[in-house]
Protein backbone atom coordinates (compact mmCIF):
# COMPACT_ATOMS: atom_id res chain seq x y z
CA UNK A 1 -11.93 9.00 3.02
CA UNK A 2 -15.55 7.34 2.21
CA UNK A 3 -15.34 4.02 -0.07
CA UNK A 4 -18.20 3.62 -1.91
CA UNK A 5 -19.50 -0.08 -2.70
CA UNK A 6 -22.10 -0.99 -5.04
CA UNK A 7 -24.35 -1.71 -2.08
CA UNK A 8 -24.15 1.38 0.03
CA UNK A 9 -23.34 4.82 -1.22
CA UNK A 10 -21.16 6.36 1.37
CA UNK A 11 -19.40 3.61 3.21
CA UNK A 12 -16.88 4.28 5.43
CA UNK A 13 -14.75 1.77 4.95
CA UNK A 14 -10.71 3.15 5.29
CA UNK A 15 -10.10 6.70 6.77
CA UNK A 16 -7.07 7.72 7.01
CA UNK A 17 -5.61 8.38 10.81
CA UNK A 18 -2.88 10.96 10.15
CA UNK A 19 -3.05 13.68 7.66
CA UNK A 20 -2.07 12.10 4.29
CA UNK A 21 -4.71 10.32 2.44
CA UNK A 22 -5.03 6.55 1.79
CA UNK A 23 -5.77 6.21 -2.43
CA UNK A 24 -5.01 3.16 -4.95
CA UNK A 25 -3.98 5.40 -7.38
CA UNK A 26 -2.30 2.97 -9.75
CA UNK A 27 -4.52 1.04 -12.50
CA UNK A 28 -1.33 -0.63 -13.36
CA UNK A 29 0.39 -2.33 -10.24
CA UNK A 30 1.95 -5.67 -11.76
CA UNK A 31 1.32 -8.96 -10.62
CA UNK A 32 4.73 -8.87 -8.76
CA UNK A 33 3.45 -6.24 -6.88
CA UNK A 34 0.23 -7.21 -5.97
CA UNK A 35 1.70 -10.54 -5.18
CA UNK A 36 4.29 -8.57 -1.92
CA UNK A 37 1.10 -6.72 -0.70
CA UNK A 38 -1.20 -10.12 -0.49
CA UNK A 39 1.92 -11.91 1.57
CA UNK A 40 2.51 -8.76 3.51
CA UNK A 41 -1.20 -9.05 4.91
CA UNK A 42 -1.55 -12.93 4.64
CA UNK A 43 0.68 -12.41 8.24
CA UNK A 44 0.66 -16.49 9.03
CA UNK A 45 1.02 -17.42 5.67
CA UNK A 46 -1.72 -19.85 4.78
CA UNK A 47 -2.04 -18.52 1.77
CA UNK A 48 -5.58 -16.83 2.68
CA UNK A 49 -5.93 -13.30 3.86
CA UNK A 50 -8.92 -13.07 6.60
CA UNK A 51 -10.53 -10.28 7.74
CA UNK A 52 -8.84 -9.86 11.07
CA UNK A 53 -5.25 -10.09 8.83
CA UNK A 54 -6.49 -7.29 6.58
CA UNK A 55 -7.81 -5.27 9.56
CA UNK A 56 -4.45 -5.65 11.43
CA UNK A 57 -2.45 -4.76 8.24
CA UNK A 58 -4.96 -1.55 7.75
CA UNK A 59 -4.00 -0.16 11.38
CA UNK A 60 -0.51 -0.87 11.42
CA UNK A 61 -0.07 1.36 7.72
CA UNK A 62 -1.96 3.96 9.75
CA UNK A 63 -5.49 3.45 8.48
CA UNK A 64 -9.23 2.96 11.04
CA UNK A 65 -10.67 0.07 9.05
CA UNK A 66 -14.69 -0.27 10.02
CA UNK A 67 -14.35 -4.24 10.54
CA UNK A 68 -17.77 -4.79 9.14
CA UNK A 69 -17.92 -2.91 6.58
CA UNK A 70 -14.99 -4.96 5.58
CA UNK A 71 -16.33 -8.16 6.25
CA UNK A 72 -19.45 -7.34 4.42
CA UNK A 73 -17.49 -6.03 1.37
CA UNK A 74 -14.31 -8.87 1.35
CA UNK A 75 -17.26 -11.67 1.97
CA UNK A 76 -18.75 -11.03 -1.50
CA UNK A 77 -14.94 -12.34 -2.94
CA UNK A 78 -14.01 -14.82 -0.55
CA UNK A 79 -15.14 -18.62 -2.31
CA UNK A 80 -17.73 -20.97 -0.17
CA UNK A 81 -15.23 -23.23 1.81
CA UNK A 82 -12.40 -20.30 2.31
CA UNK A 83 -11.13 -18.67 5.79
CA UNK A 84 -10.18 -15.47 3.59
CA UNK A 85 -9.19 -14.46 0.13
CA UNK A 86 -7.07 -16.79 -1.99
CA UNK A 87 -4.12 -14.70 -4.12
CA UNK A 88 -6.67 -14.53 -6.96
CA UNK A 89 -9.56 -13.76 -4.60
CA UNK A 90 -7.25 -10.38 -3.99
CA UNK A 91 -6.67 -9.72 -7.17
CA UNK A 92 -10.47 -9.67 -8.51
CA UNK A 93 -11.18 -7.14 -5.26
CA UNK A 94 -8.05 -5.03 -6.28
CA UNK A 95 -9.89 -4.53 -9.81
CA UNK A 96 -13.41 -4.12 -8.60
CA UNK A 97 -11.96 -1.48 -6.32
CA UNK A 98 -9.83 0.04 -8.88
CA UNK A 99 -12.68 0.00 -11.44
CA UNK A 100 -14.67 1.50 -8.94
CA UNK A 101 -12.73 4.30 -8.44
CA UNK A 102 -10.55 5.16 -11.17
CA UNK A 103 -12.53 4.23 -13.84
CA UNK A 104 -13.66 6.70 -16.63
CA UNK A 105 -16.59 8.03 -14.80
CA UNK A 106 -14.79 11.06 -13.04
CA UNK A 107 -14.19 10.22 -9.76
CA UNK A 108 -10.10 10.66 -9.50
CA UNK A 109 -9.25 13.64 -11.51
CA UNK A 110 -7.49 12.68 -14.94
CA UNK A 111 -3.57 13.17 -14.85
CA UNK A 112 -2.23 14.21 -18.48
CA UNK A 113 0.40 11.30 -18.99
CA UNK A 114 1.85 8.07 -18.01
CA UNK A 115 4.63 10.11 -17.06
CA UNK A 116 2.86 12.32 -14.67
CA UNK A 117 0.86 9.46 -13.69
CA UNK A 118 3.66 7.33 -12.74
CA UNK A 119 5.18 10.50 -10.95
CA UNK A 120 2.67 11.26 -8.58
CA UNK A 121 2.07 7.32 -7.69
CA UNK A 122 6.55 7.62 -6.57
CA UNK A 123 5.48 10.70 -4.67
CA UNK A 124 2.52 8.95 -2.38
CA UNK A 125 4.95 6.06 -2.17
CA UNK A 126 8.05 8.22 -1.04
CA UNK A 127 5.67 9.81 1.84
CA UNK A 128 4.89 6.84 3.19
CA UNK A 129 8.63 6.72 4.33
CA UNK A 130 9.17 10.06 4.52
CA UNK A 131 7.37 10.04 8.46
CA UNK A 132 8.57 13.87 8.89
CA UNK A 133 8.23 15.33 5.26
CA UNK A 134 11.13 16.24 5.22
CA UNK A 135 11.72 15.14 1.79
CA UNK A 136 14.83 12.31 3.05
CA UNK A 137 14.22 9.02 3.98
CA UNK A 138 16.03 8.15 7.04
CA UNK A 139 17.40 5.21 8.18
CA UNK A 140 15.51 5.46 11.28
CA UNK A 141 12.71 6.01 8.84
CA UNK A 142 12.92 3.20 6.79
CA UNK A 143 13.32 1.19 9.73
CA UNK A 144 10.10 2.47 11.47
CA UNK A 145 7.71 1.56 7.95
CA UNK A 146 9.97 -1.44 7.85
CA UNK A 147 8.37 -2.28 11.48
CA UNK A 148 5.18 -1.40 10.84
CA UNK A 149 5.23 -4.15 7.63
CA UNK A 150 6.44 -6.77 9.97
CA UNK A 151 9.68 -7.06 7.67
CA UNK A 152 12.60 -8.91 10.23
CA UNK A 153 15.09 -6.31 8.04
CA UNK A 154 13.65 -3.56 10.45
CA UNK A 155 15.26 -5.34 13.79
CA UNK A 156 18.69 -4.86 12.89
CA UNK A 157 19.52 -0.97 12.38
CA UNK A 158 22.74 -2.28 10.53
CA UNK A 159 21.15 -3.79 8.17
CA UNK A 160 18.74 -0.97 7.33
CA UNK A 161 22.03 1.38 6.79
CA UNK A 162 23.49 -0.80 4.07
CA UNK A 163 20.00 -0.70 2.56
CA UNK A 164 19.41 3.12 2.32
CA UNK A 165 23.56 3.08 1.71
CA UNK A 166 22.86 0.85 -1.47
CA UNK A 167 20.50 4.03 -2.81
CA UNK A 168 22.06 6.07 -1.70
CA UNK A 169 23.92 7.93 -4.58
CA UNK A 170 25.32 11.26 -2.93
CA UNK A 171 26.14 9.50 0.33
CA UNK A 172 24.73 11.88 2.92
CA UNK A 173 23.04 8.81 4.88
CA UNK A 174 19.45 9.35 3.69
CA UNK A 175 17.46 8.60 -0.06
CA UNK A 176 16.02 11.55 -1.51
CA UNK A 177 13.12 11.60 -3.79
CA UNK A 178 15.46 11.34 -6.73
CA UNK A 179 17.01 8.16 -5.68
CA UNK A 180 13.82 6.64 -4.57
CA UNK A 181 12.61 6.77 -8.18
CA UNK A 182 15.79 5.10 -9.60
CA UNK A 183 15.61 2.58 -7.00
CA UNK A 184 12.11 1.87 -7.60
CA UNK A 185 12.32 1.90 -11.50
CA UNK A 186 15.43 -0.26 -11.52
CA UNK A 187 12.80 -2.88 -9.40
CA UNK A 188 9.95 -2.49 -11.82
């Protein structure tokens, strides 16, 4: 997938490195949300993301980040003085880069309702755990994305059983797309 900045019209700054795609395709992620991704990827918590940080969080979801394209892109939001992004440094790129590409002007394809919208966003989320598509997350599963986030919940298999169990609403061992969206509603 090309980004496209202000500055250069086809800039290739994320591509994705398996087959799914890598989109923000929420306009609405809440504070509380954007809050989890900046300390996932501010890794030695300083409370500043740097470039390296976001490059290293980038390849361990999956996704070839051109380092300077980044730099050159994350430099323009980054205040004189800083080693990286402050939390509200992050949140002015997340809405220049969700302005940018799911504003009015046609370039993600309109879906009807909130409903539908909110849908689709569980789906992409659910496949990001779902490593063999085969519409269950495993525990193994869980445990591997768990790993990848540097989350210490992923050493300890045990632990990531009584997670999935606590979803887990027809007790075969694994969350299905249905349960994913009730857990994830009941956290909204």
């Amino acid at each position: 997938m090309e980004i496209q900045t202000p500055t250069s019209k086809h800039s290739p700054l994320l591509k994705s490195c398996s087959n799914g795609s890598f989109r923000l395709r929420s306009p609405s992620l809440n504070s509380l949300r954007l809050r989890r991704i900046f300390d996932l990827f501010d890794s030695n918590h300083d409370s500043f993301i740097t470039i390296e940080e976001i490059t290293r969080a980038l390849t361990l979801l999956g996704l070839d980040a051109n380092a300077s394209d980044l730099d050159t892109m994350i430099k323009s939001y980054v205040h004189p003085g800083n080693v990286g992004l402050t939390y509200e440094d992050f949140v002015t790129l997340h809405r220049s880069i969700n302005d940018l590409f799911f504003g009015m002007d046609g370039i993600e394809e309109a879906v009807g309702s909130k409903e539908e919208q909110e849908e689709a966003d569980l789906n992409e989320a659910f496949k990001v755990f779902d490593e063999n598509g085969d519409g269950l997350i495993s525990a193994a599963e869980l445990q591997l994305v768990l790993g990848k986030l540097g989350f210490t919940e992923a050493i300890e298999m045990g632990r990531v059983k009584m997670m999935i169990s606590s979803v887990d609403l027809n007790h075969d061992g694994c969350v299905d797309f249905s349960e994913f969206k009730d857990m994830m509603r009941v956290l909204q």
